[in-house]
PDB file of N, CA and C in Angstrom:
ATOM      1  N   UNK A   1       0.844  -1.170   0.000  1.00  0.00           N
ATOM      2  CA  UNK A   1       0.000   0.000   0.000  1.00  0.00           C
ATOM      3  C   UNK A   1       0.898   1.243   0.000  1.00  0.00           C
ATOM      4  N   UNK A   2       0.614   2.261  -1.210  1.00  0.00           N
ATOM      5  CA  UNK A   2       1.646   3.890  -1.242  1.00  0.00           C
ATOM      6  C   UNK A   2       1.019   4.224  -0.012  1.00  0.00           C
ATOM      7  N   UNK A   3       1.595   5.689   0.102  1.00  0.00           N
ATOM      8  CA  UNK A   3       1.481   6.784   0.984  1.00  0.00           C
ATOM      9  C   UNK A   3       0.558   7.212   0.799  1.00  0.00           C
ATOM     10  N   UNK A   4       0.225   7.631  -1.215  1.00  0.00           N
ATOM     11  CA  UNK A   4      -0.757   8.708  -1.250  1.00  0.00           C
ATOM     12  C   UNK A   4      -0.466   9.413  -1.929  1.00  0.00           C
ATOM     13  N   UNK A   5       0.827  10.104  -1.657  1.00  0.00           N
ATOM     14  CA  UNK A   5       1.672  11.576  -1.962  1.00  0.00           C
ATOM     15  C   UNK A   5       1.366  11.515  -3.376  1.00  0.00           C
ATOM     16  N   UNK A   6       0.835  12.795  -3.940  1.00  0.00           N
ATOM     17  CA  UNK A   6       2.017  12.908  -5.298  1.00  0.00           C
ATOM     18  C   UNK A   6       3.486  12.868  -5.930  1.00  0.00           C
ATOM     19  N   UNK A   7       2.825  12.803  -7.295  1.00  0.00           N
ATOM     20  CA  UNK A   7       4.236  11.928  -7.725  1.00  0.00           C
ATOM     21  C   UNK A   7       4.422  12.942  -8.863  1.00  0.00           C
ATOM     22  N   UNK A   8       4.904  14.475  -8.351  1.00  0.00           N
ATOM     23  CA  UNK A   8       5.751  15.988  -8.972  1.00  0.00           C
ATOM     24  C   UNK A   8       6.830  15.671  -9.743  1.00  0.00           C
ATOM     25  N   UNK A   9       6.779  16.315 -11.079  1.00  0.00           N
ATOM     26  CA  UNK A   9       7.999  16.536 -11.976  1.00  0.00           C
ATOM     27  C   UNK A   9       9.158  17.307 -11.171  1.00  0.00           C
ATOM     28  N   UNK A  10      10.663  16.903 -10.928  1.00  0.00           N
ATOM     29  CA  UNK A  10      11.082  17.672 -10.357  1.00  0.00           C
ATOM     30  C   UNK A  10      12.558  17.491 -11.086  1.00  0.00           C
ATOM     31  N   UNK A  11      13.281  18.192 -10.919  1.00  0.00           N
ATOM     32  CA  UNK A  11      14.894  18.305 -11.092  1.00  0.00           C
ATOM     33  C   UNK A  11      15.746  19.017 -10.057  1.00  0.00           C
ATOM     34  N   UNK A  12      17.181  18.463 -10.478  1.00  0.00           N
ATOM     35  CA  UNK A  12      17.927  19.210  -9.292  1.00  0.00           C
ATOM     36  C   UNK A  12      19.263  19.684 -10.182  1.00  0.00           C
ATOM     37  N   UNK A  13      19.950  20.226  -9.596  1.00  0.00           N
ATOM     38  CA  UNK A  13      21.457  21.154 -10.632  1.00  0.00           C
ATOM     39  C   UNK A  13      22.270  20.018  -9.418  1.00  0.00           C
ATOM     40  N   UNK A  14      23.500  19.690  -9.818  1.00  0.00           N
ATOM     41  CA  UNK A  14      24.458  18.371  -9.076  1.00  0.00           C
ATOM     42  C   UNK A  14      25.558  19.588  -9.418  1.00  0.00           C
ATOM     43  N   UNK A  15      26.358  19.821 -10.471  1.00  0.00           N
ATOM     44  CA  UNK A  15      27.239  20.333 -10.508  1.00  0.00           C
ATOM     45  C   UNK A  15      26.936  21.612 -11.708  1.00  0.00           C
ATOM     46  N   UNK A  16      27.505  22.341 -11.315  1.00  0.00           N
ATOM     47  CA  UNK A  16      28.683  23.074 -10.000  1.00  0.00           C
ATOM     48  C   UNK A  16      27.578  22.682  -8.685  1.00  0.00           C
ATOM     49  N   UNK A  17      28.652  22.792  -7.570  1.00  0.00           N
ATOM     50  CA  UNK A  17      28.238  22.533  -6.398  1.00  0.00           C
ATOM     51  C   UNK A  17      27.722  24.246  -5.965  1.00  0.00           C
ATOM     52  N   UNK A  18      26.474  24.176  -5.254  1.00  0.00           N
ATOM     53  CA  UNK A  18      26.093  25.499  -4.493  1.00  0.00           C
ATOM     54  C   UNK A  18      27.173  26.325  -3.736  1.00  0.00           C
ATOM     55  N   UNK A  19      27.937  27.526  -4.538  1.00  0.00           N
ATOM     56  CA  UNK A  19      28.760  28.679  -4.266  1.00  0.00           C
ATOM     57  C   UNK A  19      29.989  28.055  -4.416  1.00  0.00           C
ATOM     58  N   UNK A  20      30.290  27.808  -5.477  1.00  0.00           N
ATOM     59  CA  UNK A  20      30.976  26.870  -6.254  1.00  0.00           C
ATOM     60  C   UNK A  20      32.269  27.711  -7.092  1.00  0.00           C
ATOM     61  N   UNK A  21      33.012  28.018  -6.687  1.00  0.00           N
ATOM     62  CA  UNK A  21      33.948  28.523  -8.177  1.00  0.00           C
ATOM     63  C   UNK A  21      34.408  28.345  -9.068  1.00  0.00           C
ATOM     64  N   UNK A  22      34.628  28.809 -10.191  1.00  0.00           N
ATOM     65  CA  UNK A  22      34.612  27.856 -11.614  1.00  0.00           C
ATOM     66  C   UNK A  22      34.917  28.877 -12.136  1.00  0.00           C
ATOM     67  N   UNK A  23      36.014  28.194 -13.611  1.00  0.00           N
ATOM     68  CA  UNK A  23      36.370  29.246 -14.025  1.00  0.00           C
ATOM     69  C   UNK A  23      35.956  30.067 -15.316  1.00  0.00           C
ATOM     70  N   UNK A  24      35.721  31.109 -15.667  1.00  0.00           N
ATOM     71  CA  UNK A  24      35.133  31.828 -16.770  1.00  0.00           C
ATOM     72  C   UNK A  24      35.078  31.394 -17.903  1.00  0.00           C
ATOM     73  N   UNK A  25      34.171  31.399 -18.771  1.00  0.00           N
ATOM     74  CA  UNK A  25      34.340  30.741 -20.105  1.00  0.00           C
ATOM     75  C   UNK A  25      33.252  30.000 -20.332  1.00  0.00           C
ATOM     76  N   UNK A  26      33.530  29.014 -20.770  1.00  0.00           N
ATOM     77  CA  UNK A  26      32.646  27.754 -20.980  1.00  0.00           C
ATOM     78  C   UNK A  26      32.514  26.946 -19.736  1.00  0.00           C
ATOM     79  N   UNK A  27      31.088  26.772 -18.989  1.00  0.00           N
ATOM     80  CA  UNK A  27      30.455  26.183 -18.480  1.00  0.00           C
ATOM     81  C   UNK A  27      29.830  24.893 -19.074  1.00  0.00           C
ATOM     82  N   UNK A  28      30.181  23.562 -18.313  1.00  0.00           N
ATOM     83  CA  UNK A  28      28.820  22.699 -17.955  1.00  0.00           C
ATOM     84  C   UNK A  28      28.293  22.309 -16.882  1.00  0.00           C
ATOM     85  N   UNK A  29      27.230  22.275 -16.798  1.00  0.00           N
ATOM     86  CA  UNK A  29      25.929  22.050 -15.801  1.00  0.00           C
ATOM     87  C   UNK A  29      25.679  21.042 -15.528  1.00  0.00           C
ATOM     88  N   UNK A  30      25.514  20.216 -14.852  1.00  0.00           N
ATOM     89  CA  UNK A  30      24.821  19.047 -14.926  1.00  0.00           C
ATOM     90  C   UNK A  30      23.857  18.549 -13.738  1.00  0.00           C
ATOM     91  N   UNK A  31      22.952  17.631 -13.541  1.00  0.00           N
ATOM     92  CA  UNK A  31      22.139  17.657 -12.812  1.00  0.00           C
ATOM     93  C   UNK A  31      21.316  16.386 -13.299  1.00  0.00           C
ATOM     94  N   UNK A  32      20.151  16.195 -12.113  1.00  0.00           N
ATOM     95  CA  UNK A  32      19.026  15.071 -12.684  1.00  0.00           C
ATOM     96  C   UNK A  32      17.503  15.544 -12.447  1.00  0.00           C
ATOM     97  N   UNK A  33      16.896  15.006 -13.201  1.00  0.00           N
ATOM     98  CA  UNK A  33      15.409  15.253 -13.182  1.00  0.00           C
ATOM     99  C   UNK A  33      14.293  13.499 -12.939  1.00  0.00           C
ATOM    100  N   UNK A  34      13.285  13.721 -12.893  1.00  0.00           N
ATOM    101  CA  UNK A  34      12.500  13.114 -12.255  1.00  0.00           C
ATOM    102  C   UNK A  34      10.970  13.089 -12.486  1.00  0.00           C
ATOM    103  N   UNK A  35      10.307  12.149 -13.137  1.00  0.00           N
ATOM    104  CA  UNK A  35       8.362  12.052 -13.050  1.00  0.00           C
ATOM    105  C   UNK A  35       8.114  10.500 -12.988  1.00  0.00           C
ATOM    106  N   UNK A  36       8.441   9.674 -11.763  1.00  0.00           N
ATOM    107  CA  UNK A  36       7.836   8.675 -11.726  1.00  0.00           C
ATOM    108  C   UNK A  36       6.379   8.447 -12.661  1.00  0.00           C
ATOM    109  N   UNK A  37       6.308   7.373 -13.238  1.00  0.00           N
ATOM    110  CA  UNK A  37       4.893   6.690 -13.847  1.00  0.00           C
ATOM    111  C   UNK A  37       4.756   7.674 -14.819  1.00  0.00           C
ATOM    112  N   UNK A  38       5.856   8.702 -15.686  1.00  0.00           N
ATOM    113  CA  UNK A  38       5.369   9.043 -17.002  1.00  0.00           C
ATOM    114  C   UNK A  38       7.147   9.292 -17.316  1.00  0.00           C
ATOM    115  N   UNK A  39       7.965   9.812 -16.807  1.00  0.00           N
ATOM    116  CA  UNK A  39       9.277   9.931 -17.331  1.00  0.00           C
ATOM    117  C   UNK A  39       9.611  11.444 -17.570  1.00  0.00           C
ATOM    118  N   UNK A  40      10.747  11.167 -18.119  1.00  0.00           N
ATOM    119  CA  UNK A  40      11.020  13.249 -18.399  1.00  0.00           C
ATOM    120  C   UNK A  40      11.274  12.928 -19.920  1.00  0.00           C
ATOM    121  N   UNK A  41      10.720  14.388 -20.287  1.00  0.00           N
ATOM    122  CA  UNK A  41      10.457  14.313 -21.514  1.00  0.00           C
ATOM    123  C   UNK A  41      11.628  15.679 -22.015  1.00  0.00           C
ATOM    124  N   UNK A  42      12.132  16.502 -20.837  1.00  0.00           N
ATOM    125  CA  UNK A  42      13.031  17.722 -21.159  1.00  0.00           C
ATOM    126  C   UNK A  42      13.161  18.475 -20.240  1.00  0.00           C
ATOM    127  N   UNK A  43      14.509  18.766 -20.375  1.00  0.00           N
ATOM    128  CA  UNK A  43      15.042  19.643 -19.018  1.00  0.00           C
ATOM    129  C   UNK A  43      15.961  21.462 -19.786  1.00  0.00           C
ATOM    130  N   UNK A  44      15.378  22.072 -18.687  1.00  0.00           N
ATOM    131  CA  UNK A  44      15.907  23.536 -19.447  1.00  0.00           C
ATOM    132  C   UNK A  44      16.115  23.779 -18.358  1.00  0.00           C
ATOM    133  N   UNK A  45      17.551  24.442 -18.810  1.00  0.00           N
ATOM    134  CA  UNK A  45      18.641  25.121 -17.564  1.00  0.00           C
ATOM    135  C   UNK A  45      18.548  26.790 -18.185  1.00  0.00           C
ATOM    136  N   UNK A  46      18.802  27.714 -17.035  1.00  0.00           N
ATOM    137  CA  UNK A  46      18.615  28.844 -17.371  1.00  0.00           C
ATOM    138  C   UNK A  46      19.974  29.587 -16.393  1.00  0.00           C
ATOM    139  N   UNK A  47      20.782  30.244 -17.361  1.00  0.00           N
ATOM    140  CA  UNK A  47      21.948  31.403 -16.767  1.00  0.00           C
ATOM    141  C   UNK A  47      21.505  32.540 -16.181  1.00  0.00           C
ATOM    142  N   UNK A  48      21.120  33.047 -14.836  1.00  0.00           N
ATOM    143  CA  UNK A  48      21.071  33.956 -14.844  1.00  0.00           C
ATOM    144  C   UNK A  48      19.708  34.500 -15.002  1.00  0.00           C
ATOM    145  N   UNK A  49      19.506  35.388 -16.096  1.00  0.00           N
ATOM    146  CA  UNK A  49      17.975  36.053 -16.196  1.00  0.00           C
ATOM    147  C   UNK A  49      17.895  35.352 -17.541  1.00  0.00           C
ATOM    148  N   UNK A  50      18.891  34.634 -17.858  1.00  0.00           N
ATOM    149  CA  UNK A  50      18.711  34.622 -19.668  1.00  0.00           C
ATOM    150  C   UNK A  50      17.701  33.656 -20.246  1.00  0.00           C
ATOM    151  N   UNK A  51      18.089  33.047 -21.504  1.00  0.00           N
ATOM    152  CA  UNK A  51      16.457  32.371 -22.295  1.00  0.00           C
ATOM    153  C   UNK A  51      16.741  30.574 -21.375  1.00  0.00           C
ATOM    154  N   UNK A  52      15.911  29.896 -21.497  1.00  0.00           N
ATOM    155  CA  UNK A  52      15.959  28.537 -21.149  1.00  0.00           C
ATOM    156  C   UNK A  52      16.612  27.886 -22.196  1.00  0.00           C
ATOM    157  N   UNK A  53      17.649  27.122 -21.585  1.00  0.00           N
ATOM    158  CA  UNK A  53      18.634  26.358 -22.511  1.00  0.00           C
ATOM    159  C   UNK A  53      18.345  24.694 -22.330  1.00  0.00           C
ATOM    160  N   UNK A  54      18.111  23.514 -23.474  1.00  0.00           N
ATOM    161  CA  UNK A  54      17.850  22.553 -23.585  1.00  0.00           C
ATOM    162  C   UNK A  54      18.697  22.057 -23.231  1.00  0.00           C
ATOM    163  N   UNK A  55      18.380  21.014 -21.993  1.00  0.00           N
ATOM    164  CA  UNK A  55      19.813  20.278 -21.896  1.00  0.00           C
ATOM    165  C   UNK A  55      19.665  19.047 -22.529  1.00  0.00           C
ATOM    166  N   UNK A  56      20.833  18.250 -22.766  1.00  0.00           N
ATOM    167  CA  UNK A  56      21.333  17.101 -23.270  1.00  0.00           C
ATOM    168  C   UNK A  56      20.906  16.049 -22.228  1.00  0.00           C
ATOM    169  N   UNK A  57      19.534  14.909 -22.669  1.00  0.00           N
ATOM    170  CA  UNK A  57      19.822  14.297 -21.660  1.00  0.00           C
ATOM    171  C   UNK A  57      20.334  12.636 -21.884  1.00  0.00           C
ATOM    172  N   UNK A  58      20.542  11.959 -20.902  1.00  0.00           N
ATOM    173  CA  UNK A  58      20.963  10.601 -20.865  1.00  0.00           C
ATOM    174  C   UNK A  58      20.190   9.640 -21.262  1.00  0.00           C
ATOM    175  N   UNK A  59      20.661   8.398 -21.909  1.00  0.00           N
ATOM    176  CA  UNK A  59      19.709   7.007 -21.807  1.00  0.00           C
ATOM    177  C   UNK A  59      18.523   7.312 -20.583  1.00  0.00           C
ATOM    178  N   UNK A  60      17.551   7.094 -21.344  1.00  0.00           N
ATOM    179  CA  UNK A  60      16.125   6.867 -20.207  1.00  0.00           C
ATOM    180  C   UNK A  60      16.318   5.052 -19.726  1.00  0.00           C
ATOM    181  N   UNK A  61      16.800   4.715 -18.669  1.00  0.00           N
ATOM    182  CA  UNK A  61      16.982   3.206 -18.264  1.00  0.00           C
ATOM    183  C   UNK A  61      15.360   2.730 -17.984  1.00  0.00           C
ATOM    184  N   UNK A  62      14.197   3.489 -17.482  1.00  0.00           N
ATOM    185  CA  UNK A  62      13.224   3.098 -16.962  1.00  0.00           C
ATOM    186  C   UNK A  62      12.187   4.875 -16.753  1.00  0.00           C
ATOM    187  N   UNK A  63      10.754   4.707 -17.222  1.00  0.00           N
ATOM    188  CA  UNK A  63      10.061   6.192 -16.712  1.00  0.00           C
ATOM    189  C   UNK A  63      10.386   6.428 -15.567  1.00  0.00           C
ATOM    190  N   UNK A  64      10.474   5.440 -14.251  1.00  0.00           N
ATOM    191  CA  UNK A  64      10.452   5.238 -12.988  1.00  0.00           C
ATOM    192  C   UNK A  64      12.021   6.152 -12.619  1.00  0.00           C
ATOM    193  N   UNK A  65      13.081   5.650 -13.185  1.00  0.00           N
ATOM    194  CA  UNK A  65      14.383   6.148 -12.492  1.00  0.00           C
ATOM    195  C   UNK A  65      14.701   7.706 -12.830  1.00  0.00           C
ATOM    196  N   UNK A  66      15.428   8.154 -12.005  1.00  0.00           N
ATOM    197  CA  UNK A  66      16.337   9.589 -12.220  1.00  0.00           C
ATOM    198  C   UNK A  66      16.839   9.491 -13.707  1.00  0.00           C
ATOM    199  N   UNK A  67      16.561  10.616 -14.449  1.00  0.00           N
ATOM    200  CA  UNK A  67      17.213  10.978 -15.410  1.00  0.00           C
ATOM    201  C   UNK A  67      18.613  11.971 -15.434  1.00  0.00           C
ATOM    202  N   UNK A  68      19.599  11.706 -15.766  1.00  0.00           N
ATOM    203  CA  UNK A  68      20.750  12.805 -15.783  1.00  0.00           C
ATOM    204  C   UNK A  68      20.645  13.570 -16.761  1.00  0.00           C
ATOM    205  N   UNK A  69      21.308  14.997 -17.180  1.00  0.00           N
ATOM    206  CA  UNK A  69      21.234  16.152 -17.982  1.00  0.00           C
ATOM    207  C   UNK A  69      22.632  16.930 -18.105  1.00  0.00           C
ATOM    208  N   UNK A  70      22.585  17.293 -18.811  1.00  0.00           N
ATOM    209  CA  UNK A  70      23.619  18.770 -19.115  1.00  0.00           C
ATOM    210  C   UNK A  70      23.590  19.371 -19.920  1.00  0.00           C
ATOM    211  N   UNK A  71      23.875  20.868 -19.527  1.00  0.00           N
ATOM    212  CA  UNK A  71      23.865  21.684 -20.511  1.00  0.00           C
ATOM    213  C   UNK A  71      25.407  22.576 -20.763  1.00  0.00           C
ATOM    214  N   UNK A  72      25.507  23.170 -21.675  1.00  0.00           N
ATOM    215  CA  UNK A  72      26.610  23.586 -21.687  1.00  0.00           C
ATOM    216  C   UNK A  72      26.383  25.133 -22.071  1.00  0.00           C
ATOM    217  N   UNK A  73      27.229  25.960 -21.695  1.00  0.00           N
ATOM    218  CA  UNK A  73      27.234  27.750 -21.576  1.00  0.00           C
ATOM    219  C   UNK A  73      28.373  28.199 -21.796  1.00  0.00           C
ATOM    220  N   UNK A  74      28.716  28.781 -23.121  1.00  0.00           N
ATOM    221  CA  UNK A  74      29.754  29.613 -23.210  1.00  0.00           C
ATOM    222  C   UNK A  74      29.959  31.010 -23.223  1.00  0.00           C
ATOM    223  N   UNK A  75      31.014  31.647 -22.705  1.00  0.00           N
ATOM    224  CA  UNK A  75      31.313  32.713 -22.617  1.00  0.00           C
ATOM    225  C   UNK A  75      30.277  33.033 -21.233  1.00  0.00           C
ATOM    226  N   UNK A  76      31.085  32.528 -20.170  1.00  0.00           N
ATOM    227  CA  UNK A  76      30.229  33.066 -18.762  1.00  0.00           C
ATOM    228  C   UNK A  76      31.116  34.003 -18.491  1.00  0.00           C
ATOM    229  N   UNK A  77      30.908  35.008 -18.063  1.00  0.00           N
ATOM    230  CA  UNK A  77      31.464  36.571 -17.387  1.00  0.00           C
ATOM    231  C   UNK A  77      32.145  36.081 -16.073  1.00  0.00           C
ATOM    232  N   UNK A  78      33.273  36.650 -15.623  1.00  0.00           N
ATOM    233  CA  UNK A  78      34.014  36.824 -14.136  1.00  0.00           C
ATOM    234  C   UNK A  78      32.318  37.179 -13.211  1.00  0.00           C
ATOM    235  N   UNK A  79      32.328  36.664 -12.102  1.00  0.00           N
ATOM    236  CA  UNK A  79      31.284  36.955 -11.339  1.00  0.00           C
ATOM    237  C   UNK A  79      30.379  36.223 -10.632  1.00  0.00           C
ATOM    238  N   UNK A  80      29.106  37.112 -10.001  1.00  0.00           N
ATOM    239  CA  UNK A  80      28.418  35.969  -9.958  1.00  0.00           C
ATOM    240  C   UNK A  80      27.447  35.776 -10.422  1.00  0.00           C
ATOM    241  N   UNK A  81      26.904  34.001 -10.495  1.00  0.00           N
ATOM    242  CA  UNK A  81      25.687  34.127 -11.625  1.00  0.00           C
ATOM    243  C   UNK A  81      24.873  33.043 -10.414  1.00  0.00           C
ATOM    244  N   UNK A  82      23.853  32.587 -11.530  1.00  0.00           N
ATOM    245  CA  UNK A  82      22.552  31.817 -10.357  1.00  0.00           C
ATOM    246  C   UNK A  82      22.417  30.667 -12.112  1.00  0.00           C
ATOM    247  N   UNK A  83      22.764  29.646 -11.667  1.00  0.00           N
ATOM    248  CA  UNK A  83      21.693  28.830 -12.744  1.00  0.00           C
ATOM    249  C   UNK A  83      20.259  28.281 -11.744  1.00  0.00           C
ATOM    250  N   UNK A  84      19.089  27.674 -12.959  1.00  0.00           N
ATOM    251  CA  UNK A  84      18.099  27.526 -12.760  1.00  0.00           C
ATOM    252  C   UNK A  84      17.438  26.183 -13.509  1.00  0.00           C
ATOM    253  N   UNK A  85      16.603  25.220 -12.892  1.00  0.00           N
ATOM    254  CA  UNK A  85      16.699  24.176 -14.092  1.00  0.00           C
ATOM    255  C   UNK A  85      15.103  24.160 -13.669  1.00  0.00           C
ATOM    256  N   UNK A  86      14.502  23.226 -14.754  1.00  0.00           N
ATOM    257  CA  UNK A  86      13.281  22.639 -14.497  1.00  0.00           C
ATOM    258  C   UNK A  86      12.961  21.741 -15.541  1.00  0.00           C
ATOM    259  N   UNK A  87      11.831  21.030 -15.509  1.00  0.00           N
ATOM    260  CA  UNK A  87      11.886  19.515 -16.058  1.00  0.00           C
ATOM    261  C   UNK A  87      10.463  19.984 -16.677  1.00  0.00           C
ATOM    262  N   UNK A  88      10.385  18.960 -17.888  1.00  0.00           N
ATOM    263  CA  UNK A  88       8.895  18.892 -18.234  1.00  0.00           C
ATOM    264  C   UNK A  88       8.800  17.062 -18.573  1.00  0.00           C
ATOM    265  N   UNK A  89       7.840  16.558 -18.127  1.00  0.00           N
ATOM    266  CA  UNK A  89       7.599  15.265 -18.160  1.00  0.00           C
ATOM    267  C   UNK A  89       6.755  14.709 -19.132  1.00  0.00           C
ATOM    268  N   UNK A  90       6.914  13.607 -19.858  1.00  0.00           N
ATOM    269  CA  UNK A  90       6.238  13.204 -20.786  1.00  0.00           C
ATOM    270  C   UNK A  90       4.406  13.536 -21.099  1.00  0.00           C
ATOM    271  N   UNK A  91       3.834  13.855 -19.829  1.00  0.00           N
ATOM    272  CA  UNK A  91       2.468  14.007 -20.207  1.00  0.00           C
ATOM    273  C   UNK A  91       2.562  15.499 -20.235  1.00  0.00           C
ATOM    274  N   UNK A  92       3.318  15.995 -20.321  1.00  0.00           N
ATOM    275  CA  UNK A  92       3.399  17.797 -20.642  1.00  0.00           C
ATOM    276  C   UNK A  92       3.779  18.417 -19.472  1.00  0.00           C
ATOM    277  N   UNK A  93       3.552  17.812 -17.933  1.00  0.00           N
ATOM    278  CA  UNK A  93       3.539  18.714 -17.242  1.00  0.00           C
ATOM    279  C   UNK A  93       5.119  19.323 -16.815  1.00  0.00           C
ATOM    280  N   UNK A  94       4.886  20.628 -16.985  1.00  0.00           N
ATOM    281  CA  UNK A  94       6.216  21.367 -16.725  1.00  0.00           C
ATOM    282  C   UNK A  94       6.232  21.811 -15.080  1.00  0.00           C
ATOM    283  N   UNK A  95       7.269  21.690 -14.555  1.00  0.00           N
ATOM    284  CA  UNK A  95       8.187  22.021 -13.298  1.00  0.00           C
ATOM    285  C   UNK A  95       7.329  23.191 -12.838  1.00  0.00           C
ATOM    286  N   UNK A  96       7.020  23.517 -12.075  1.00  0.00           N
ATOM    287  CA  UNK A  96       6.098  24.703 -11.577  1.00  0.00           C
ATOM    288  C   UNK A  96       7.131  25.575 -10.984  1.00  0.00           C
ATOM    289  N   UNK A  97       7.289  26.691 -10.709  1.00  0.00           N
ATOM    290  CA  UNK A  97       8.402  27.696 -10.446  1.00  0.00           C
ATOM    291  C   UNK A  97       7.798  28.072  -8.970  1.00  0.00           C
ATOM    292  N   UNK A  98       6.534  28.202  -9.027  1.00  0.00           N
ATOM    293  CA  UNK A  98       6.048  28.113  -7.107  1.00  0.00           C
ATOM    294  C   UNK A  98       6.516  27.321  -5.948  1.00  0.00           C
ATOM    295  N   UNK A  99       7.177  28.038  -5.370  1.00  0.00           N
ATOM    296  CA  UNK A  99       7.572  27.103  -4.068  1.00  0.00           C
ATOM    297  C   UNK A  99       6.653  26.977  -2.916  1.00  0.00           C
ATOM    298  N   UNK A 100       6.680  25.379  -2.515  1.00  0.00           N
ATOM    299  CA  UNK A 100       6.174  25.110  -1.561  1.00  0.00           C
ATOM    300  C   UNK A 100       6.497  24.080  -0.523  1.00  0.00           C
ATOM    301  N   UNK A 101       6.351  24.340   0.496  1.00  0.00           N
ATOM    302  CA  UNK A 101       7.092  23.006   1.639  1.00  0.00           C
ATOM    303  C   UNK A 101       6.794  22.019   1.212  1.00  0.00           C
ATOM    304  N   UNK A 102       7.061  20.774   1.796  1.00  0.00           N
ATOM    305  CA  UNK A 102       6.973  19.356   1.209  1.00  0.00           C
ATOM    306  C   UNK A 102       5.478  19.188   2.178  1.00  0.00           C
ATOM    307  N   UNK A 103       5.983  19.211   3.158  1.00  0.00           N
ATOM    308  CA  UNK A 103       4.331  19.096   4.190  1.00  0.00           C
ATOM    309  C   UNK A 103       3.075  19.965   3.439  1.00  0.00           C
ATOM    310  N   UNK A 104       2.049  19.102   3.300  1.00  0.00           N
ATOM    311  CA  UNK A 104       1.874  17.792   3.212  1.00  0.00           C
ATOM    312  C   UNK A 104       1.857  17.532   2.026  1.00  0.00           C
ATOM    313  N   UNK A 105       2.007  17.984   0.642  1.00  0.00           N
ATOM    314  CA  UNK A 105       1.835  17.711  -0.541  1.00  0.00           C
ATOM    315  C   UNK A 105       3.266  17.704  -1.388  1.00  0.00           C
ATOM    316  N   UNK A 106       4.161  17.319  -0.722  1.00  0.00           N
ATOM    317  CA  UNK A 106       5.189  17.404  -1.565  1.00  0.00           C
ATOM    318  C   UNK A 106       5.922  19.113  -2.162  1.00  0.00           C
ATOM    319  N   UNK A 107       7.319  19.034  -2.010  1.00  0.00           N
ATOM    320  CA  UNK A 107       7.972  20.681  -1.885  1.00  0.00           C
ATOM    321  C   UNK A 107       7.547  20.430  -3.405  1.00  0.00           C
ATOM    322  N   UNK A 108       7.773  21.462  -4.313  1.00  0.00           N
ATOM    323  CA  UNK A 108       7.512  22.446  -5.500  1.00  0.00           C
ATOM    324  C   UNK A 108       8.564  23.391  -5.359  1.00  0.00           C
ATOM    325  N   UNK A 109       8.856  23.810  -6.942  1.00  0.00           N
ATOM    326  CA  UNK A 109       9.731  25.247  -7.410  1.00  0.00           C
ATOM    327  C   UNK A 109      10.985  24.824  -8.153  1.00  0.00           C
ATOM    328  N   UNK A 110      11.110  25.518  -8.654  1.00  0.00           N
ATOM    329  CA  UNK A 110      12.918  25.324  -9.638  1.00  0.00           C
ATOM    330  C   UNK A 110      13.736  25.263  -8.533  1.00  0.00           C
ATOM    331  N   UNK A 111      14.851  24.547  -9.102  1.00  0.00           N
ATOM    332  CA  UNK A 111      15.955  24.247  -7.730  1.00  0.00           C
ATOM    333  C   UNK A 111      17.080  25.423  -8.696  1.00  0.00           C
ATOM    334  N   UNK A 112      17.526  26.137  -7.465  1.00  0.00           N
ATOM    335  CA  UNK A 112      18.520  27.083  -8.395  1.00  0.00           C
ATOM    336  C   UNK A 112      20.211  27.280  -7.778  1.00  0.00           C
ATOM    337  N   UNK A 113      21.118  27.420  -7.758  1.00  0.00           N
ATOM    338  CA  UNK A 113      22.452  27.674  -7.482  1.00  0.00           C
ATOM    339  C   UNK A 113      22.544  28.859  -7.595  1.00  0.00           C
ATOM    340  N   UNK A 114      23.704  29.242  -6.481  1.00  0.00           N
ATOM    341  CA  UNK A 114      24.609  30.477  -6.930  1.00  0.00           C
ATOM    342  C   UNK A 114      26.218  29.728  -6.985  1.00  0.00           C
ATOM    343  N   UNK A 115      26.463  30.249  -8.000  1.00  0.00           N
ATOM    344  CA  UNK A 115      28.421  30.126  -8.069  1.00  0.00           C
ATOM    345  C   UNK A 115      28.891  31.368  -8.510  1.00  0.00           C
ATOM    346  N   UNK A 116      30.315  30.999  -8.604  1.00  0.00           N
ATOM    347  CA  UNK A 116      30.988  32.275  -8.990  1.00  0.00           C
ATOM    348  C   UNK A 116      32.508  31.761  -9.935  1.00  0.00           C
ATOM    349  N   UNK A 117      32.466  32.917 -10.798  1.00  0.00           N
ATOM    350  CA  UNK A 117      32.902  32.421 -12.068  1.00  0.00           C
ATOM    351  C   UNK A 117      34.491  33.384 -11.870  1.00  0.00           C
ATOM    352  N   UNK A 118      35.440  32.747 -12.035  1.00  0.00           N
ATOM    353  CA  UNK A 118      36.708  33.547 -11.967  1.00  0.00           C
ATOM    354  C   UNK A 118      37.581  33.402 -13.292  1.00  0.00           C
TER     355      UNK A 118
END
């Protein structure tokens, strides 16, 4: 017998690590996403304020398991920046940008980083 809970499209950023330094230039991102009982269908990473960038993703082994991703960014500025990711899952539904605690319905929102680029 489940819990109950919903079962939320979600993703996370893995590397760079949160306040992370790295050096200027060409960036990659990488990270995993997630929609038990439908799969991920696409993950967009975002620099900053800028447009949503498609990431590259991995063999799908199963709808059920973690999917891995990356994206790649060139010409990042000395400084600091924020990436941003979110997932859209095979039945359409996209990553909701609203945050919310996990109690009782499961957390919600883009998972985002700050690093800094030298």
């Amino acid at each position: 017998m489940g819990c109950g809970g919903p079962i939320l499209v979600a993703s996370r950023i893995e590397v760079p690590k949160p306040l992370a330094t790295v050096s200027a230039g060409e960036l990659r991102a990488g990270g995993t996403a997630w929609a038990q009982r439908s799969g991920i269908e696409r993950v967009e990473v975002r620099l900053d304020d800028g447009d949503w960038t498609e990431a590259t993703l991995a063999e799908e082994v199963t709808i059920d398991t973690w999917r891995q991703w990356r994206a790649d960014f060139s010409e990042v500025e000395p400084g600091s920046h924020t990436l941003t990711v979110r997932a859209t899952d095979k039945d359409g539904n996209v990553q909701t940008a609203k945050r919310r605690d996990s109690i009782p319905n499961s957390a919600t929102g883009h998972h985002h980083i700050q690093f800094r680029a030298e």
